[in-house]
N, C-alpha and C. Protein backbone atom coordinates (compact mmCIF):
# COMPACT_ATOMS: atom_id res chain seq x y z
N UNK A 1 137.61 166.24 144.47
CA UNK A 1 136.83 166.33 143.24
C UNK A 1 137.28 167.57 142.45
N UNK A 2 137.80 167.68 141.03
CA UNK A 2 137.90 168.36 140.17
C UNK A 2 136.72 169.42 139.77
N UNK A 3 136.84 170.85 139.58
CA UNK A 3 135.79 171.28 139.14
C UNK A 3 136.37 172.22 138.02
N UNK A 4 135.62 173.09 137.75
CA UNK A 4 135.77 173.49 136.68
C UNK A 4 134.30 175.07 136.35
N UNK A 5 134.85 176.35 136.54
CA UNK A 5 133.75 177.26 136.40
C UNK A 5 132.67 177.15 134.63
N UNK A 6 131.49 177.32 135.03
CA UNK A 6 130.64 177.61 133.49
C UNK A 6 131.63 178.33 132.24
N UNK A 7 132.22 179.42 133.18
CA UNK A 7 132.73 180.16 131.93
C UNK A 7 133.77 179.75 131.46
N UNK A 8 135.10 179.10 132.48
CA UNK A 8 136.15 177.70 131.76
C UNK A 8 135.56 177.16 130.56
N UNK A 9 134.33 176.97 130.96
CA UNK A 9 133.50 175.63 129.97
C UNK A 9 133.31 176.41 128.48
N UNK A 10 132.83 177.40 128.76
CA UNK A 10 132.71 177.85 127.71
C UNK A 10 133.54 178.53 126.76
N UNK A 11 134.37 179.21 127.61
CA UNK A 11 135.81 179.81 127.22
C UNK A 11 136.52 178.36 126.18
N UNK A 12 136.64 177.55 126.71
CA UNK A 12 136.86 176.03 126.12
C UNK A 12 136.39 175.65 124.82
N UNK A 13 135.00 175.99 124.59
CA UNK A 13 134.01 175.50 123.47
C UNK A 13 134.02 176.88 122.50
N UNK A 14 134.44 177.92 123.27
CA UNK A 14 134.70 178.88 122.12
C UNK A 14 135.89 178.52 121.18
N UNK A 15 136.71 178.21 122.17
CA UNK A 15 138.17 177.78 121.35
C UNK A 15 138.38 176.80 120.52
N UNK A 16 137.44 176.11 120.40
CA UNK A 16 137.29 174.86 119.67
C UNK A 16 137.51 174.23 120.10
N UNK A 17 137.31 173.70 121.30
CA UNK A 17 138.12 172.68 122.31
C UNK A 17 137.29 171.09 121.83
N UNK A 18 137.29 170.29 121.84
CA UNK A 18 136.25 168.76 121.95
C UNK A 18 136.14 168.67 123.26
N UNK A 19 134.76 168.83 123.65
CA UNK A 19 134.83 168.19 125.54
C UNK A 19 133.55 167.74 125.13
N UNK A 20 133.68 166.52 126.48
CA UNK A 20 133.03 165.04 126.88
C UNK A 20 132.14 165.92 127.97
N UNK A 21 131.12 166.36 127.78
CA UNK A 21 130.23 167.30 128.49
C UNK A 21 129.05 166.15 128.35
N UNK A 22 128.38 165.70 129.79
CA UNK A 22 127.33 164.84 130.41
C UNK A 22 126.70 165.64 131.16
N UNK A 23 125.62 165.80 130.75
CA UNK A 23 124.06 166.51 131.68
C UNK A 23 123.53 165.74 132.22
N UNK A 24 123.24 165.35 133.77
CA UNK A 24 123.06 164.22 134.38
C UNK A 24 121.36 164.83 135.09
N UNK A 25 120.85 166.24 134.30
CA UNK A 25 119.46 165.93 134.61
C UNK A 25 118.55 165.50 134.11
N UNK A 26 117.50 165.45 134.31
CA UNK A 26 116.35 164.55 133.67
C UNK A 26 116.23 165.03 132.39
N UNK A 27 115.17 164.22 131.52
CA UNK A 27 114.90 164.57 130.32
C UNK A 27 114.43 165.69 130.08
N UNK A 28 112.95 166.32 131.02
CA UNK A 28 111.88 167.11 130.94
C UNK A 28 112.83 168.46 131.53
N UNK A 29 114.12 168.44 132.00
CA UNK A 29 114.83 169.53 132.16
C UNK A 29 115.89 170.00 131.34
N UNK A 30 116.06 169.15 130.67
CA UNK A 30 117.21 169.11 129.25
C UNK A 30 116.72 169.16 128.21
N UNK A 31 115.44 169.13 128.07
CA UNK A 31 114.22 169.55 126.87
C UNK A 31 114.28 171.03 126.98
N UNK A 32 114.60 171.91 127.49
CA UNK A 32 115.07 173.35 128.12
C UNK A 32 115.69 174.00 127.40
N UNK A 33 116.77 173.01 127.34
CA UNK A 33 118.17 173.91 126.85
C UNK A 33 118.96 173.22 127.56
N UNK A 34 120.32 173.14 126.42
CA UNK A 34 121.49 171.71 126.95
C UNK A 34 122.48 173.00 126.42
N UNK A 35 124.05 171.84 127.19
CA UNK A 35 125.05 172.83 126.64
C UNK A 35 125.78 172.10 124.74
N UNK A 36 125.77 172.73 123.74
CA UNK A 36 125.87 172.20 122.36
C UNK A 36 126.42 171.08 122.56
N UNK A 37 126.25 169.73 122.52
CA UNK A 37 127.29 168.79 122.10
C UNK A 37 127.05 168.07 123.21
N UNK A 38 126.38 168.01 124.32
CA UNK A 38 126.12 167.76 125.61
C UNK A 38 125.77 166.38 125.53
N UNK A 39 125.65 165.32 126.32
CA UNK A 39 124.90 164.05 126.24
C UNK A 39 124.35 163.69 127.60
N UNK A 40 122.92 163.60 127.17
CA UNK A 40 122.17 163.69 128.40
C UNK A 40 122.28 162.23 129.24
N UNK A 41 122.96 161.81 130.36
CA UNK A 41 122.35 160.63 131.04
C UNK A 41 121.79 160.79 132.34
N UNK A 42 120.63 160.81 132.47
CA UNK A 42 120.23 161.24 134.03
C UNK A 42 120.96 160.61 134.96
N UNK A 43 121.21 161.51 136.22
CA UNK A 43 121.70 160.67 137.32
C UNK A 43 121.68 159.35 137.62
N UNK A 44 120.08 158.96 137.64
CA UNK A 44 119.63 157.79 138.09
C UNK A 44 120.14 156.80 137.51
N UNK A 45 120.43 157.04 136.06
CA UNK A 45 121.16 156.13 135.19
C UNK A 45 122.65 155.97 134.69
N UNK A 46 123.63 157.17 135.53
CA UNK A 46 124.53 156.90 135.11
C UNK A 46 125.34 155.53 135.27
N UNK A 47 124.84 155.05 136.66
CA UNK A 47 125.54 153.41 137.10
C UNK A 47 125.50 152.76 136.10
N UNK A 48 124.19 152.56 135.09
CA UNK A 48 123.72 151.83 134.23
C UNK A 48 124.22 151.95 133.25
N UNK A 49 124.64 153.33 132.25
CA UNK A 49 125.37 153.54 131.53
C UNK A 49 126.89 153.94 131.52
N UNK A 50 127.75 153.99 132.73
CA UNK A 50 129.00 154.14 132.38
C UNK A 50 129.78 153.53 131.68
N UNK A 51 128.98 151.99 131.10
CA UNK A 51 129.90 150.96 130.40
C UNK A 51 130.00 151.85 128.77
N UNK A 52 128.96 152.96 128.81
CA UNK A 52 129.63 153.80 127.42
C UNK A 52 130.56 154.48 127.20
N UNK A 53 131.00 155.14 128.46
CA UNK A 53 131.79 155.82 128.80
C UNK A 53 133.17 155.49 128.75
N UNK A 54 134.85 156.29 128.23
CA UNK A 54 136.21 155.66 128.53
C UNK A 54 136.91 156.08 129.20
N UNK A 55 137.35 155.28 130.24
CA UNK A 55 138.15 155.92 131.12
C UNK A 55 139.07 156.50 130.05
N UNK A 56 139.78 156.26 129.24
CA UNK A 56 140.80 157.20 128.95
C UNK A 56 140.47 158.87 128.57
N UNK A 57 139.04 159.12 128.50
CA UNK A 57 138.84 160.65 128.19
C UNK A 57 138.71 161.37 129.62
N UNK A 58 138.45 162.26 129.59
CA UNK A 58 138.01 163.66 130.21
C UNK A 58 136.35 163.75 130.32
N UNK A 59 135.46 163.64 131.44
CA UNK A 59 134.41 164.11 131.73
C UNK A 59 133.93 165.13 132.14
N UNK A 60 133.32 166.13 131.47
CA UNK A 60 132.53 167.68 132.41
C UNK A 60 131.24 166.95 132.68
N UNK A 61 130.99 166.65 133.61
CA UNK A 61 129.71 166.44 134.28
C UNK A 61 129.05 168.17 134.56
N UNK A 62 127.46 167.81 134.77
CA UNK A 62 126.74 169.02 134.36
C UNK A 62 125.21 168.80 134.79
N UNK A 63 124.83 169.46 135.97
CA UNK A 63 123.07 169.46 135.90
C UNK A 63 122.80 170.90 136.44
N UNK A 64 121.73 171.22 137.20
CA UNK A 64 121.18 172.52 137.16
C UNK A 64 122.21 173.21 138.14
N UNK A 65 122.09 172.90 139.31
CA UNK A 65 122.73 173.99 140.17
C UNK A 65 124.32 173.21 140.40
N UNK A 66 124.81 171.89 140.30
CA UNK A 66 125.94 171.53 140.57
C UNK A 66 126.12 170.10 141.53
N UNK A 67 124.95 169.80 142.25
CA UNK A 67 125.12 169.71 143.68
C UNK A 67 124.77 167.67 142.64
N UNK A 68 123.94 167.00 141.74
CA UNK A 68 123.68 166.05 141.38
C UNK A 68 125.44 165.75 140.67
N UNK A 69 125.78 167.26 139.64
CA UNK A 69 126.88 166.65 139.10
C UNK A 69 127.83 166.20 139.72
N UNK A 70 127.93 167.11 141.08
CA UNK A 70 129.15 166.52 142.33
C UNK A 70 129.17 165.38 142.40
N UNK A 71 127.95 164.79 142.98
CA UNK A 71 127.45 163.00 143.21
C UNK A 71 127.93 162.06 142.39
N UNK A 72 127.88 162.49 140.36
CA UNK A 72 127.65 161.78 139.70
C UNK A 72 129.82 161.44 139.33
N UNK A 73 129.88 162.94 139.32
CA UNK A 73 131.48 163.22 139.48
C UNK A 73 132.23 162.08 140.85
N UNK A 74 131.65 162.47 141.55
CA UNK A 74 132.56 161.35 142.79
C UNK A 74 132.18 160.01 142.63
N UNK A 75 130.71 159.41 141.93
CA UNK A 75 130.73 158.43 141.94
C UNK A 75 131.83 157.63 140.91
N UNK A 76 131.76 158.51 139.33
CA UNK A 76 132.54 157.59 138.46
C UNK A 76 133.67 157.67 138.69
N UNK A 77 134.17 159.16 139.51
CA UNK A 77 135.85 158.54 140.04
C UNK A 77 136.52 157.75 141.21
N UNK A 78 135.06 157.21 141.75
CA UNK A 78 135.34 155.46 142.63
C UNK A 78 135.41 154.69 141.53
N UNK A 79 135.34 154.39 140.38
CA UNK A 79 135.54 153.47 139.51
C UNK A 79 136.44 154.01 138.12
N UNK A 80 136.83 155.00 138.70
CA UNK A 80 138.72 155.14 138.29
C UNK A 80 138.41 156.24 136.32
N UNK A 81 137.33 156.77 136.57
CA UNK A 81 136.88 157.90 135.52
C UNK A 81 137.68 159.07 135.58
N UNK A 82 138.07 160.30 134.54
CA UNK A 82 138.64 161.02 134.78
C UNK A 82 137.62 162.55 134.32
N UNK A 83 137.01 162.78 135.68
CA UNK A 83 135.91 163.49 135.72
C UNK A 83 136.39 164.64 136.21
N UNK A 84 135.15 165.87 135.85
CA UNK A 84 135.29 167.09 136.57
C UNK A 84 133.64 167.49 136.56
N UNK A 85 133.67 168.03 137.51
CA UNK A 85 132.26 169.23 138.15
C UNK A 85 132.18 170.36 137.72
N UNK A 86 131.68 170.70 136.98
CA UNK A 86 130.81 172.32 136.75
C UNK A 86 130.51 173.04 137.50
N UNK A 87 131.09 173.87 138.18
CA UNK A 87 130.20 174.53 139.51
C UNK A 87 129.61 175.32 138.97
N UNK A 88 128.16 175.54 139.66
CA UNK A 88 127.10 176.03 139.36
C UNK A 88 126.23 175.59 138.73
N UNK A 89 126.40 174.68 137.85
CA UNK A 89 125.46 174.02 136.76
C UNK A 89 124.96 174.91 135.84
N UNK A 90 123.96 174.85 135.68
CA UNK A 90 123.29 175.35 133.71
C UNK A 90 122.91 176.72 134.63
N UNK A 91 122.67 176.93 135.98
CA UNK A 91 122.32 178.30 136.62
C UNK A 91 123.69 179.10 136.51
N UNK A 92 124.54 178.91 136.47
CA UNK A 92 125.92 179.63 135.84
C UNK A 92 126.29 179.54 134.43
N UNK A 93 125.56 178.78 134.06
CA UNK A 93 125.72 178.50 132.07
C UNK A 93 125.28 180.08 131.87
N UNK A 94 126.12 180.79 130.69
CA UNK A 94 125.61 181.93 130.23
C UNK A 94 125.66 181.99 128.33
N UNK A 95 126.22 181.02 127.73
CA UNK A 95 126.85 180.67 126.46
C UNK A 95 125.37 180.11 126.39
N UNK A 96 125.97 179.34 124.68
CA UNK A 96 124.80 179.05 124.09
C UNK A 96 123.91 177.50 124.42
N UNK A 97 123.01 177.71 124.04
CA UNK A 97 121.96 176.08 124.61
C UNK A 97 121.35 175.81 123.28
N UNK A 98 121.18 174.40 123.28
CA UNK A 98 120.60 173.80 122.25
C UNK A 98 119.42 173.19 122.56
């Protein structure tokens, strides 16, 4: 599994980068504070929604401490996604939240 540190992430979004950043926690925790540009699909639902998703991009998967985005990360790359993990989650996020 691919990962990728908070501050990569952000170092990234300073630069103007475009990233495919998915917050895979719940609603009532992403009502909080998200990372800018973020798109929330809870875990529970990513099975349900990956048909939005293209394999041809780049995924930063993203929830609080890391350990859901791992799950959500290994699941879509059994079905051939080109994902990466956040380590740490939004508890290593130090940049800005929306």
């Amino acid at each position: 599994m691919k990962q990728m540190t908070a501050k990569k992430v952000e170092t990234l979004l300073n630069e103007g980068k475009t990233l495919n950043i998915i917050d895979v926690r719940e609603v009532n925790e992403v009502s909080a504070g998200k990372i800018p540009g973020a798109v929330n699909i809870p875990l529970g639902l990513v099975e349900f929604r990956m048909h939005e998703l293209n394999k041809s991009k780049e995924y930063i998967m993203v929830c609080r401490s890391g350990g859901r985005s791992g799950r959500a990360t290994q699941f879509l790359e059994s079905y051939g996604f080109n994902v990466i993990n956040m380590a740490g989650g939004m508890l290593a996020w130090y940049g800005k939240v929306e």
